[in-house]
C-alpha atoms as a PDB file:
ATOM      1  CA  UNK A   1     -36.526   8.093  17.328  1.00  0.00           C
ATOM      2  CA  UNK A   2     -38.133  10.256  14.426  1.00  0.00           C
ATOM      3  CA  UNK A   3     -37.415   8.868  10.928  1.00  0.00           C
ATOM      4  CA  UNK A   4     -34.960  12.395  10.483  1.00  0.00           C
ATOM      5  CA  UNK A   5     -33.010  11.121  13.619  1.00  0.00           C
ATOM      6  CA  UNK A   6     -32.561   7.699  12.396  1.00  0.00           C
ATOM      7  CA  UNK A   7     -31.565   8.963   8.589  1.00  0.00           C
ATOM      8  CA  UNK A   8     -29.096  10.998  11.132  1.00  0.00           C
ATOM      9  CA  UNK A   9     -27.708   8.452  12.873  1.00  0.00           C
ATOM     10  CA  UNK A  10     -26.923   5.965  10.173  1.00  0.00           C
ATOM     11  CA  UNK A  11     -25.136   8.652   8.059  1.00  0.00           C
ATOM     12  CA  UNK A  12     -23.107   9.309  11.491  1.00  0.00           C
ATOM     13  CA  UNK A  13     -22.291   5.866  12.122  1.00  0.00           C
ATOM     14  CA  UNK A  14     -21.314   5.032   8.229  1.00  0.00           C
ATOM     15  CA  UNK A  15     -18.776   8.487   8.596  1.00  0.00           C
ATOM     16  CA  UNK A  16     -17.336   6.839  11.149  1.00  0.00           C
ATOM     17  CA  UNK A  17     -16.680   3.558  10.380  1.00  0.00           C
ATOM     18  CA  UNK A  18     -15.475   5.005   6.642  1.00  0.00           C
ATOM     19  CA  UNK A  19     -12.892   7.311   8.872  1.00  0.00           C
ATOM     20  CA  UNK A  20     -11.605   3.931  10.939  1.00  0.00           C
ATOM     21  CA  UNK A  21     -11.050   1.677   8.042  1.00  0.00           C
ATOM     22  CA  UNK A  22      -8.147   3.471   6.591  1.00  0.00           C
ATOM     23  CA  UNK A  23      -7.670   1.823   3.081  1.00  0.00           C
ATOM     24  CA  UNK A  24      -6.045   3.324   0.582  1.00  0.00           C
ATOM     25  CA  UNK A  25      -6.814   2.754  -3.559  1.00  0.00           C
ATOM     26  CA  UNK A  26      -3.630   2.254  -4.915  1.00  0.00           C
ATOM     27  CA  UNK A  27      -4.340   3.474  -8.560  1.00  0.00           C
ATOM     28  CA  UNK A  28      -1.298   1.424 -10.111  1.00  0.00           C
ATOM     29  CA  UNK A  29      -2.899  -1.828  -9.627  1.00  0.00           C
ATOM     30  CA  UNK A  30      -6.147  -0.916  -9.586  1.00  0.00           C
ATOM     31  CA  UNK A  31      -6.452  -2.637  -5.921  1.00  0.00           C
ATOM     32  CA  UNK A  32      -6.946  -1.554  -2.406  1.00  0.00           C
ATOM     33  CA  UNK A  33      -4.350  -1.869   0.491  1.00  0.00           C
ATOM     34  CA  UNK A  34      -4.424  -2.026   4.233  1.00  0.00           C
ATOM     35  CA  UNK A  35      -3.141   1.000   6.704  1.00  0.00           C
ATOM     36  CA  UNK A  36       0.217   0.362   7.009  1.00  0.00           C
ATOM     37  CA  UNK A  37       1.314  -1.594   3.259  1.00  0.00           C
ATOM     38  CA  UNK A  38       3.610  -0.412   1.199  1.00  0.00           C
ATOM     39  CA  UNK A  39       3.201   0.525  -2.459  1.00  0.00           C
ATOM     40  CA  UNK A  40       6.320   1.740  -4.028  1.00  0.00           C
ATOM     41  CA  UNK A  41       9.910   2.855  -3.116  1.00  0.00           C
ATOM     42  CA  UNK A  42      12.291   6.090  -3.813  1.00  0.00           C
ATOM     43  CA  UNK A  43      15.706   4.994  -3.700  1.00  0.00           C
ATOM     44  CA  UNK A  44      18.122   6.744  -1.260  1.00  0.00           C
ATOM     45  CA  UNK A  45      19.785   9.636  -2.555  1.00  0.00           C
ATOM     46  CA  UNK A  46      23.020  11.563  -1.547  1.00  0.00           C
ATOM     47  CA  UNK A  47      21.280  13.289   1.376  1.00  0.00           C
ATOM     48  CA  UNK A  48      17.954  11.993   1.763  1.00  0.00           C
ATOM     49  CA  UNK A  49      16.611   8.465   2.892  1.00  0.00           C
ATOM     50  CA  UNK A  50      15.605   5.861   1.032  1.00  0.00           C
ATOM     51  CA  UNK A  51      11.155   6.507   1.016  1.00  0.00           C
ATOM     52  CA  UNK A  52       8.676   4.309   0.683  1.00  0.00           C
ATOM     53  CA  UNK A  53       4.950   4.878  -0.328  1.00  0.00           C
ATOM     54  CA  UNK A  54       2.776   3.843   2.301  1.00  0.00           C
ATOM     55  CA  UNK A  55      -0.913   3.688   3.561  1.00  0.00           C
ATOM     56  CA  UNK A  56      -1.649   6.003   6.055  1.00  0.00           C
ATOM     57  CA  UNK A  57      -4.793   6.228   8.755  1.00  0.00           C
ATOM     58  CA  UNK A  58      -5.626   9.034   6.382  1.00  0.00           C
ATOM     59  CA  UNK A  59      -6.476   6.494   3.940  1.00  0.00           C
ATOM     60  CA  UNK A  60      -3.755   8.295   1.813  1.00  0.00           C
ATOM     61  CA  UNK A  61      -0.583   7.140   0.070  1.00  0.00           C
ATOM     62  CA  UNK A  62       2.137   9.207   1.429  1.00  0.00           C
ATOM     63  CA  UNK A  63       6.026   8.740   0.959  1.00  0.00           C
ATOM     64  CA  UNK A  64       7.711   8.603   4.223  1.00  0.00           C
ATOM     65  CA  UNK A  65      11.221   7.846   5.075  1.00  0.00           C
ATOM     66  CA  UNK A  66      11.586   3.963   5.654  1.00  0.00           C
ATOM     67  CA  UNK A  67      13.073   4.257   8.791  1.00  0.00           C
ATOM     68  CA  UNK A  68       9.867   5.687  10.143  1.00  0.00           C
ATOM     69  CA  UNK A  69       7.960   2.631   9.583  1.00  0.00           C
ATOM     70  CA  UNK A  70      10.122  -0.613  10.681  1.00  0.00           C
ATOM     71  CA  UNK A  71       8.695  -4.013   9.640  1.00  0.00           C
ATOM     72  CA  UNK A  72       6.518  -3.091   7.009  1.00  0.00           C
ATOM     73  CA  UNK A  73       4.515  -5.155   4.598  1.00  0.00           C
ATOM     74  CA  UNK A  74       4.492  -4.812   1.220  1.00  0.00           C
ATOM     75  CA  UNK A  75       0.681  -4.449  -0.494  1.00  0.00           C
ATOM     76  CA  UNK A  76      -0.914  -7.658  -2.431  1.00  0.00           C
ATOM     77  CA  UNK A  77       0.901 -10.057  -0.326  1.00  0.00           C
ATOM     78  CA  UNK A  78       3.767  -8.671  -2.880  1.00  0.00           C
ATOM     79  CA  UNK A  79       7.970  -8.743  -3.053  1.00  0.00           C
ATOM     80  CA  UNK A  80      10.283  -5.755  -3.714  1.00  0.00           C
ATOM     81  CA  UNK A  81      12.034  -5.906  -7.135  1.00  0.00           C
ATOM     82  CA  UNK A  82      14.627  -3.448  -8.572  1.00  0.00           C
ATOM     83  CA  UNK A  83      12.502  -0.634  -6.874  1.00  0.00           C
ATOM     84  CA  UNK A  84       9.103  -1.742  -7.413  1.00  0.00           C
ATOM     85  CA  UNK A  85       6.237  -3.585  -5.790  1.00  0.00           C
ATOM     86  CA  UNK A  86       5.127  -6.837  -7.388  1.00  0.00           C
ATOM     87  CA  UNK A  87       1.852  -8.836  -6.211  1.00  0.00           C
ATOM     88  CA  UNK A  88       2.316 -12.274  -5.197  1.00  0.00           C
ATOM     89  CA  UNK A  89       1.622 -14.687  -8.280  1.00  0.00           C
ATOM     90  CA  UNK A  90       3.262 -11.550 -10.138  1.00  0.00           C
ATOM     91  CA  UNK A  91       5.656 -12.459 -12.868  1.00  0.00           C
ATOM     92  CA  UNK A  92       8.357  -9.751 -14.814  1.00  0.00           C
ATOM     93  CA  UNK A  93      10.754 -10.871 -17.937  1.00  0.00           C
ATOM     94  CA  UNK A  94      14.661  -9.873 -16.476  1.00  0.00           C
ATOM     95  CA  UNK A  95      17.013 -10.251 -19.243  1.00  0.00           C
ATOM     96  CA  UNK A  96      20.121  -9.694 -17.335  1.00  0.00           C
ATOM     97  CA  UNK A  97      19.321 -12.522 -15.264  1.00  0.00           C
ATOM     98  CA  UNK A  98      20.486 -16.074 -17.366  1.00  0.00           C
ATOM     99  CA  UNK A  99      17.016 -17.301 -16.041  1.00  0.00           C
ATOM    100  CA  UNK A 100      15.233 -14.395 -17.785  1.00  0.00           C
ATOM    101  CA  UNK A 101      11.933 -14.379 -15.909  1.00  0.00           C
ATOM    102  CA  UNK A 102      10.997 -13.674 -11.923  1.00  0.00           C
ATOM    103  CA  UNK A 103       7.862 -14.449 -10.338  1.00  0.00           C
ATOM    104  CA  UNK A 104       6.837 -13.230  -6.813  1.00  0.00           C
ATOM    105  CA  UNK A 105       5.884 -15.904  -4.386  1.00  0.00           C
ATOM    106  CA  UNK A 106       3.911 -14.468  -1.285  1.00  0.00           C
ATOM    107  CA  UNK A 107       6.467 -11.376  -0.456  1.00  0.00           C
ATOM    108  CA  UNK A 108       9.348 -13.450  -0.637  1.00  0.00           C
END
């Protein structure tokens, strides 16, 4: 192979393998998530579904309803709280709770 060829190749190759590892940057957290993980939530309304934000093979975040993606997992190893995603280790101040603070342990 010519040196033009190679150069060719690689850039092929790196395309590719860019294409089939569909992360997404989820700008929030400054962090990157697997295809598939969940980032955020849109509560149900009157006459649409509840949506949830969610990494697609497009390596995009896209809200989709969250009956079209049963058994998802939420990014950063993270829980659901009042709406929003929290990473594991992640800890938020609740004052209507008489223990005042939460912490997220491992998306439980």
């Amino acid at each position: 192979m010519e040196g033009w060829q190679l150069v060719c190749a690689w850039m092929v190759l790196a395309v590719c393998v860019d294409y089939s590892l569909a992360d997404c940057k989820w700008k929030e957290k400054g962090i990157t998530v697997k295809e598939g993980e969940v980032v955020g939530f849109i509560p149900k309304k009157k006459f649409t579904p509840q949506k949830i934000k969610i990494c697609e093979k497009s390596g995009k975040l896209k809200y989709i309803p969250e009956t079209d993606a049963p058994g998802y997992n939420i990014g950063c190893n993270g829980c659901k709280w009042q709406g929003k995603v929290l990473c594991s280790g992640e800890m938020v101040e609740d004052l209507h709770s008489w223990w005042f603070e939460s912490q997220c342990s491992g998306g439980g």
